[in-house]
C-alpha atoms as a PDB file:
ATOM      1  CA  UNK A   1      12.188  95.144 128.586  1.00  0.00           C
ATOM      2  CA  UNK A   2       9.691  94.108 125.710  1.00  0.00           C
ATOM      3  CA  UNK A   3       7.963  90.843 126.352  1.00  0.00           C
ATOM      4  CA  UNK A   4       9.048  89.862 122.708  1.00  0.00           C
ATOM      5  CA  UNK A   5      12.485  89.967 124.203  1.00  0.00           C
ATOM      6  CA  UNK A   6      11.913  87.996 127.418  1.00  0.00           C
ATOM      7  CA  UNK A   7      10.270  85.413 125.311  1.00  0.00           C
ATOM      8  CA  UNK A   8      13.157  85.101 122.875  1.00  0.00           C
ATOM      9  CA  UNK A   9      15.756  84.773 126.041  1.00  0.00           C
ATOM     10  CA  UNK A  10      13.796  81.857 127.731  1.00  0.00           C
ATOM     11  CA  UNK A  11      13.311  80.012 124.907  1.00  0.00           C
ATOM     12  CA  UNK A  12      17.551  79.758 124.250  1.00  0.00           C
ATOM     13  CA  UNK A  13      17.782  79.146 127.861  1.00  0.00           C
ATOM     14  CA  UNK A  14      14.787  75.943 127.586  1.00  0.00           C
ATOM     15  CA  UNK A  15      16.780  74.475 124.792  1.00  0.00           C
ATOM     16  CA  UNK A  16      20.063  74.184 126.540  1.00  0.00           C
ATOM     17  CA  UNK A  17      18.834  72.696 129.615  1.00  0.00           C
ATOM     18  CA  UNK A  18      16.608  69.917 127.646  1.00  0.00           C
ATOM     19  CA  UNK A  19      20.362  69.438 126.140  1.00  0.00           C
ATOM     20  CA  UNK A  20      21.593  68.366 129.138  1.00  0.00           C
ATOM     21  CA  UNK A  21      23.177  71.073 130.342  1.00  0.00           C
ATOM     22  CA  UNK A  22      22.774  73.065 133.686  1.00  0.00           C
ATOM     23  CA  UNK A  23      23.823  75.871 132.999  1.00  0.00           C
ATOM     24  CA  UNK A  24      21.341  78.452 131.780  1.00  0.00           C
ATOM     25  CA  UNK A  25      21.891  81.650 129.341  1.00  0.00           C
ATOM     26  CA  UNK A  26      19.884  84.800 128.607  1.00  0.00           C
ATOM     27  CA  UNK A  27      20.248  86.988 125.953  1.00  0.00           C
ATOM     28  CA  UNK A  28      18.269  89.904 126.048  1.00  0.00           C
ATOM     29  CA  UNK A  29      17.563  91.326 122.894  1.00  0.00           C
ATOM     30  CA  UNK A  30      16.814  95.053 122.455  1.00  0.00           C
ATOM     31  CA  UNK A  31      13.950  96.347 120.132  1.00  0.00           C
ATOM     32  CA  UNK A  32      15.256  98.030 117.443  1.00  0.00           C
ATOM     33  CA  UNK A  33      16.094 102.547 117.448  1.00  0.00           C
ATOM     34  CA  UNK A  34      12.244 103.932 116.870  1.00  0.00           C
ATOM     35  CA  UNK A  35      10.406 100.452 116.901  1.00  0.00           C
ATOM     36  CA  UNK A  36      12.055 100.419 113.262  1.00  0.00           C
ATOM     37  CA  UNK A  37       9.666 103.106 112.105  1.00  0.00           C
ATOM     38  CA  UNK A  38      12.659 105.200 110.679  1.00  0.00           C
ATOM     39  CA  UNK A  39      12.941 104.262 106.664  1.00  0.00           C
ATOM     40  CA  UNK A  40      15.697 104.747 103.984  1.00  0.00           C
ATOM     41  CA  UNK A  41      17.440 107.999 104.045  1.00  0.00           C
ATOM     42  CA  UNK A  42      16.672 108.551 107.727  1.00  0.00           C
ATOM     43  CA  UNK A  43      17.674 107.828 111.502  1.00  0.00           C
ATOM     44  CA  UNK A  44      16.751 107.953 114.527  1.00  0.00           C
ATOM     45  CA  UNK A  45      17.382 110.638 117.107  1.00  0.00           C
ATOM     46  CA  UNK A  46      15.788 110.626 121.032  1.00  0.00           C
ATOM     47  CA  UNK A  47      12.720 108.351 119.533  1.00  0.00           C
ATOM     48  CA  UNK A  48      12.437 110.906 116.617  1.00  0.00           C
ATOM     49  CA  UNK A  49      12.911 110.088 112.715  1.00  0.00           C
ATOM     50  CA  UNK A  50      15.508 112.517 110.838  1.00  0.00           C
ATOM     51  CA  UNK A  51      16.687 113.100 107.482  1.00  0.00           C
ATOM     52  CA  UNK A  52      19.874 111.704 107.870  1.00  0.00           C
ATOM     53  CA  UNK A  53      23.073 113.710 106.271  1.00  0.00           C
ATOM     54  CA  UNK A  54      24.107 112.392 103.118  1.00  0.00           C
ATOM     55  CA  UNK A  55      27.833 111.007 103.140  1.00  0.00           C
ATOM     56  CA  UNK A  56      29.927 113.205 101.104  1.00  0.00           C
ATOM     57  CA  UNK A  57      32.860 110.741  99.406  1.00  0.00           C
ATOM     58  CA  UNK A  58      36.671 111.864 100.283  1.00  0.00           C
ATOM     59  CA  UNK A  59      38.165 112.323  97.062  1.00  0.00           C
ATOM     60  CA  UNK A  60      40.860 110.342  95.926  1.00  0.00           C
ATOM     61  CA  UNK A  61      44.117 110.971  96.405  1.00  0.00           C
ATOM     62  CA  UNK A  62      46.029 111.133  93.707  1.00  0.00           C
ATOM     63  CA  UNK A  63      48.915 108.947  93.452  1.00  0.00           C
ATOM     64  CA  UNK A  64      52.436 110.441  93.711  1.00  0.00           C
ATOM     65  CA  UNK A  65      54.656 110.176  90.771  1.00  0.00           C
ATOM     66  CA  UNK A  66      58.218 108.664  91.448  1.00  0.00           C
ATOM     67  CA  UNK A  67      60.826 110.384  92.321  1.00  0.00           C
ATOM     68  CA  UNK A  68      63.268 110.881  89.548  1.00  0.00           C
ATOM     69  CA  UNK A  69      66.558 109.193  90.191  1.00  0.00           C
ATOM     70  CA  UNK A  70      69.361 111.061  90.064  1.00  0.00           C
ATOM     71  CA  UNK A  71      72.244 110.571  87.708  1.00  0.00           C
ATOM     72  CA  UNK A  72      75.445 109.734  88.872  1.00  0.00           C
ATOM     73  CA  UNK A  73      78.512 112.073  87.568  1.00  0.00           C
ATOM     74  CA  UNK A  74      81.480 110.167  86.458  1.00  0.00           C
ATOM     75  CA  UNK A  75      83.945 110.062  89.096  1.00  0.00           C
ATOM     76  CA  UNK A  76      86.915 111.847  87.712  1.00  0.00           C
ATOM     77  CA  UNK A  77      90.384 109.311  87.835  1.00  0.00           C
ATOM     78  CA  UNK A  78      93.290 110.568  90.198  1.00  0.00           C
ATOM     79  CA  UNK A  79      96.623 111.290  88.556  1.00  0.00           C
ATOM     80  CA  UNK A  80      99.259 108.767  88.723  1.00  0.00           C
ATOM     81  CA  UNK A  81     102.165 107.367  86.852  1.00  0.00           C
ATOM     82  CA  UNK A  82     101.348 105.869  83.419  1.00  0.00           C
ATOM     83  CA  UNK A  83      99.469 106.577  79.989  1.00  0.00           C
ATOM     84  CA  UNK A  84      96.260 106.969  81.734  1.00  0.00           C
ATOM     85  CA  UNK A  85      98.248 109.634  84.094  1.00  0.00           C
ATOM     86  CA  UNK A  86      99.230 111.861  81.233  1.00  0.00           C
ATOM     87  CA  UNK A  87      95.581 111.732  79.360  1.00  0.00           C
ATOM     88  CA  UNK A  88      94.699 112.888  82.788  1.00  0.00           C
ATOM     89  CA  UNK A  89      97.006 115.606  82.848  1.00  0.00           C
ATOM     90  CA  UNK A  90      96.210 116.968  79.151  1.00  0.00           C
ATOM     91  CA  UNK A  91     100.252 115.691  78.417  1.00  0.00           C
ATOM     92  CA  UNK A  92     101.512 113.234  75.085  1.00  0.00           C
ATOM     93  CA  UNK A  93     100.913 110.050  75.534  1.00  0.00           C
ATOM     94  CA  UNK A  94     103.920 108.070  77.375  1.00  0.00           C
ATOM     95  CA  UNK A  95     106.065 106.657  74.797  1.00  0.00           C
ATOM     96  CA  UNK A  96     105.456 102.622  74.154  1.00  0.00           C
ATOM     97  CA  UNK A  97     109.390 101.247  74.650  1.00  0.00           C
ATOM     98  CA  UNK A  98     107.894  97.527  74.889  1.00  0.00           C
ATOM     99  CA  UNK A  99     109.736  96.559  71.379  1.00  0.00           C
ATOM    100  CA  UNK A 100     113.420  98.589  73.067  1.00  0.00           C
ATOM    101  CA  UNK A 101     115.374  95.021  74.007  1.00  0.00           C
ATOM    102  CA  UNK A 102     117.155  95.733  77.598  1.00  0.00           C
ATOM    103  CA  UNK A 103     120.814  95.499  77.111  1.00  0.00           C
ATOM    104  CA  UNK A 104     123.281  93.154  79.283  1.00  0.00           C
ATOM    105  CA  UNK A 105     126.445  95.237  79.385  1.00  0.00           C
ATOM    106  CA  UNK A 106     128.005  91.710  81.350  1.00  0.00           C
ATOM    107  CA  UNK A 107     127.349  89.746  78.167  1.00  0.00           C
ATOM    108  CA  UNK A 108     130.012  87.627  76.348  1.00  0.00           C
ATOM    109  CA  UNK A 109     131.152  89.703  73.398  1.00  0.00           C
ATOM    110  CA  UNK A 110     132.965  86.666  71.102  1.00  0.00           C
ATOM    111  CA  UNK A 111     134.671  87.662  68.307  1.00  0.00           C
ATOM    112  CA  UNK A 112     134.076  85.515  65.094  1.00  0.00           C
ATOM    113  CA  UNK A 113     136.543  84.364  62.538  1.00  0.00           C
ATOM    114  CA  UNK A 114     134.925  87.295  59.939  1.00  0.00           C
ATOM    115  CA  UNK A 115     134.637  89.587  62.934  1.00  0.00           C
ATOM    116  CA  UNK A 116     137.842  92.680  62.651  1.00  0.00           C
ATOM    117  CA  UNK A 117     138.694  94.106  65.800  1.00  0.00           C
ATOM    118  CA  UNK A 118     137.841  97.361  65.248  1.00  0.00           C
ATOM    119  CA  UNK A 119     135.560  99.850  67.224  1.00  0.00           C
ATOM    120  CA  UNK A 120     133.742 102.896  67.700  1.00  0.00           C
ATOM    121  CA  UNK A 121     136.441 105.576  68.799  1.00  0.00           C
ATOM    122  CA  UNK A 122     135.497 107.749  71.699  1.00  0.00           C
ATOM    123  CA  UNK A 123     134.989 110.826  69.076  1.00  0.00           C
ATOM    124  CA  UNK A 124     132.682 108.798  67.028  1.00  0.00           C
ATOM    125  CA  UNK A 125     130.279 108.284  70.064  1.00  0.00           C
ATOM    126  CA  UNK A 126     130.304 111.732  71.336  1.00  0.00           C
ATOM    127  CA  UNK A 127     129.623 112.488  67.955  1.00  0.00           C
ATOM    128  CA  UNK A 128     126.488 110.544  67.553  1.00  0.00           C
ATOM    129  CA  UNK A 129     125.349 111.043  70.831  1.00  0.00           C
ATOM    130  CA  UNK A 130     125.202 115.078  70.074  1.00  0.00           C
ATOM    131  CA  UNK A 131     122.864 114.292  67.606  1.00  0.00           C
ATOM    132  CA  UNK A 132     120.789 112.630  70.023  1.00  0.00           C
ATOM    133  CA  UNK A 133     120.458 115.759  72.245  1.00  0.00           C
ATOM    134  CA  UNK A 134     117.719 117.242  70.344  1.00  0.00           C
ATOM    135  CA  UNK A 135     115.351 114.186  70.848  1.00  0.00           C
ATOM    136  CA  UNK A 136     116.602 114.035  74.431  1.00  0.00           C
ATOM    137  CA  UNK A 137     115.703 117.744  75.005  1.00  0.00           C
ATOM    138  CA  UNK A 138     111.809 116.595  72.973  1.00  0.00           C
ATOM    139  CA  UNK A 139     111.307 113.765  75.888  1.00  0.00           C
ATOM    140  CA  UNK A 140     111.997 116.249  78.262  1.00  0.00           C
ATOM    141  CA  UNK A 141     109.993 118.689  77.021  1.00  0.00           C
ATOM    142  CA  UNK A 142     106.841 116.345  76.715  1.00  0.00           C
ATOM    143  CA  UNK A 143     107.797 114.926  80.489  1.00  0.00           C
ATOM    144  CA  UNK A 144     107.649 118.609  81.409  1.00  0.00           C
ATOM    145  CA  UNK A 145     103.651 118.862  80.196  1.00  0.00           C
ATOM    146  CA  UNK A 146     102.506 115.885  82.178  1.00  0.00           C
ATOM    147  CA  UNK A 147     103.113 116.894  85.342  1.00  0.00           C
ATOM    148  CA  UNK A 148     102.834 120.331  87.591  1.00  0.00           C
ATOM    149  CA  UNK A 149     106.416 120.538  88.415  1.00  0.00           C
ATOM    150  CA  UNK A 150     109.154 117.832  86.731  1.00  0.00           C
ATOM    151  CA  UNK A 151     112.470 118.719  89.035  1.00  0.00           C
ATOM    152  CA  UNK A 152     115.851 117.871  87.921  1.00  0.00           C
ATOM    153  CA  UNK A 153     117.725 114.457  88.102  1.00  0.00           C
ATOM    154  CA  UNK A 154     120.433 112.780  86.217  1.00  0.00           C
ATOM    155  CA  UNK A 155     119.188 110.582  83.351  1.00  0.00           C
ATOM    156  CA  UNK A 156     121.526 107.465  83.060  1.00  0.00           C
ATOM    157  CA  UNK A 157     122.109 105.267  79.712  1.00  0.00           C
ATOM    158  CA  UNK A 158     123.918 102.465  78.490  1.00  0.00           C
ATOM    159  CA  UNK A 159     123.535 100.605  75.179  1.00  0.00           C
ATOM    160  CA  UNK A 160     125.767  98.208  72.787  1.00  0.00           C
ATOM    161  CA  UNK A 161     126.166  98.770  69.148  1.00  0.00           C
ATOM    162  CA  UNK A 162     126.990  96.281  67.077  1.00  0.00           C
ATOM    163  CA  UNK A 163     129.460  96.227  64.025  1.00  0.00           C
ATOM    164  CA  UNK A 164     126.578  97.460  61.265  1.00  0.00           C
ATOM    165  CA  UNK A 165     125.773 100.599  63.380  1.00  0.00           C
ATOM    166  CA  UNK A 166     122.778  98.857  64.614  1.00  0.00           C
ATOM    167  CA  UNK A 167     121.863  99.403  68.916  1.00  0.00           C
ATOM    168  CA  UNK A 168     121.076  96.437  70.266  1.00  0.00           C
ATOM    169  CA  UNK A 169     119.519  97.452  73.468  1.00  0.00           C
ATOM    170  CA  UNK A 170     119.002  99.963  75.535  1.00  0.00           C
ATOM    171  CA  UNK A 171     119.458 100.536  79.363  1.00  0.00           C
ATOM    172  CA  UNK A 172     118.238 103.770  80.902  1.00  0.00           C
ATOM    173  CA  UNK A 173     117.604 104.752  84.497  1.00  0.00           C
ATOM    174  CA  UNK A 174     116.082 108.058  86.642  1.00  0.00           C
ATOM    175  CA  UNK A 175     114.813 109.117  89.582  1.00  0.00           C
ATOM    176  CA  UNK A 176     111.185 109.106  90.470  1.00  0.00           C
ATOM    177  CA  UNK A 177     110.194 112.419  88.958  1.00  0.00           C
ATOM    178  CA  UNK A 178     111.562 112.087  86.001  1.00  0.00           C
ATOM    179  CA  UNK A 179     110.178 108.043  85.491  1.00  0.00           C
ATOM    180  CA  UNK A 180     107.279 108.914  86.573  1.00  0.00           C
ATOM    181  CA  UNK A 181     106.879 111.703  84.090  1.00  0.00           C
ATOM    182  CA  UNK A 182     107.824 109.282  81.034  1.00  0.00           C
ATOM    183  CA  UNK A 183     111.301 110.285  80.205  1.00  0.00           C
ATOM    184  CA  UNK A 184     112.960 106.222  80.365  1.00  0.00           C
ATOM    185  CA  UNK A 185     110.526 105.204  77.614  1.00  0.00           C
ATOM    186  CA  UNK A 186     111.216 108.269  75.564  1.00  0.00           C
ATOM    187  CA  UNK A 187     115.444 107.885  75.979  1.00  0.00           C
ATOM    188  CA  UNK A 188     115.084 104.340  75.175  1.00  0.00           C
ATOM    189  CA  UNK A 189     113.419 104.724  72.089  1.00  0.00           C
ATOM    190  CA  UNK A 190     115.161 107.637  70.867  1.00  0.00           C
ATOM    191  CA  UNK A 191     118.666 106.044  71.407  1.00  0.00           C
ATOM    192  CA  UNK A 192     116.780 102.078  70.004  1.00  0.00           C
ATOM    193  CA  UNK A 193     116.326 104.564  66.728  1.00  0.00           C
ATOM    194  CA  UNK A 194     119.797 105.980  65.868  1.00  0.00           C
ATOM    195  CA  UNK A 195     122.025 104.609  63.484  1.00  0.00           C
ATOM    196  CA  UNK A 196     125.459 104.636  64.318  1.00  0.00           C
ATOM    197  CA  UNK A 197     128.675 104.952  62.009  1.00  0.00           C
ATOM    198  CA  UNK A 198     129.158 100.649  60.766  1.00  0.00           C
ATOM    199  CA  UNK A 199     132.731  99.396  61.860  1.00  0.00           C
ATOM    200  CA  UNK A 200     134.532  95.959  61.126  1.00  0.00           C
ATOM    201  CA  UNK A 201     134.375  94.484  65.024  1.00  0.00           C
ATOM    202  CA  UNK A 202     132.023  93.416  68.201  1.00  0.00           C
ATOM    203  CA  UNK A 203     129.503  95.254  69.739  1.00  0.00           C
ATOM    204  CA  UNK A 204     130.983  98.384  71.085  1.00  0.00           C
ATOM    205  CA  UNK A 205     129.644  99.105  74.681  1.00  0.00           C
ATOM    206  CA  UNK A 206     128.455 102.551  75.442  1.00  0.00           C
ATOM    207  CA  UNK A 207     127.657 104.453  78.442  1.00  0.00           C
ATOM    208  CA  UNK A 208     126.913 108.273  78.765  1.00  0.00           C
ATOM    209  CA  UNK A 209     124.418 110.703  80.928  1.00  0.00           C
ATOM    210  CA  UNK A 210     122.814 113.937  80.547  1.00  0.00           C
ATOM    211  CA  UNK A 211     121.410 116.106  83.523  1.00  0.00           C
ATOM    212  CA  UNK A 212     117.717 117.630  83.464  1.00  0.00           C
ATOM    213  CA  UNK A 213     118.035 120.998  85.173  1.00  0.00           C
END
């Protein structure tokens, strides 16, 4: 040990026991690598001075571009009944029937002073309703192209007609396959749309079917 050190290690220990304390610490302080003979650029090594190695700086990394985010794909819509079914399905569009009135086949028919009390005849209806077969066989036809495989059912109507020839509403019910394939709004609008021959009494209540095969 150097005597600058022992000097420098009593003189902390002096000072803290004139400060009234009894306790007494030493630091020993080393002399520095080489007696500090070593300059800039160099070190010491076993007592010797060396060139030291010059630091070589770790390039940089380069910063990492962000991952692209992928774009979602639409999620295609599963089939089902309804408009958006048959855009699905490449079919016509299900018909609108919202402006077809229902009809009430357990309405009160009263018959006015100016009202006759005449009526559709039986031939007269089977008649008309042969000239509805064509647009019955177009509804089936577009029910057909909305869906893989339509079946067969019985397609069930009822309607009133009133003394100008005029329908004035429309009842028509199916089973599943067929409803669900469009054919009620089709019927309905189809038989809403036919004039029938004009007659001098009340509504004449009709009811009929037709079987898809």
């Amino acid at each position: 040990m150097s005597a600058k050190a022992l000097i420098g290690g009593l003189v902390l220990g002096l000072a803290l026991g004139a400060g009234g304390s009894y306790a007494v610490q030493t630091y020993v302080l080393e002399a520095p690598a080489c007696s500090g003979r070593c300059g800039s650029g160099t070190v010491c090594v076993e007592d010797l001075c060396v060139a030291a190695e010059p630091e070589i700086d770790a390039p940089e990394a380069e910063p990492e571009e962000p991952a692209k985010k992928k774009r979602k794909g639409k999620r295609k819509k599963k089939k089902g009944a309804g408009a958006e079914a048959d855009a699905e399905a490449g079919g016509p569009a299900i018909d609108d029937d919202s402006d077809v009135p229902g009809f009430d086949p357990s309405a009160d028919r009263s018959i006015g002073e100016r009202d006759g009390v005449g009526r559709l005849s039986d031939a007269q209806v089977d008649a008309e309703l042969a000239k509805l077969d064509r647009p019955f066989q177009r509804c089936v036809q577009q029910a057909s192209e909305r869906v893989d495989d339509l079946g067969t059912g019985k397609v069930s109507l009822s309607f009133g007609v009133d003394g100008k020839g005029k329908v004035t509403g429309v009842n028509v019910s199916a089973p599943a396959n067929l409803k669900d394939a469009g054919i009620v709004p089709c019927v309905r609008k189809a038989i809403f749309a036919h004039k029938f021959p004009a007659y001098d009494g009340p509504e004449t209540r009709v009811r009929s079917s037709f079987h898809v095969d």
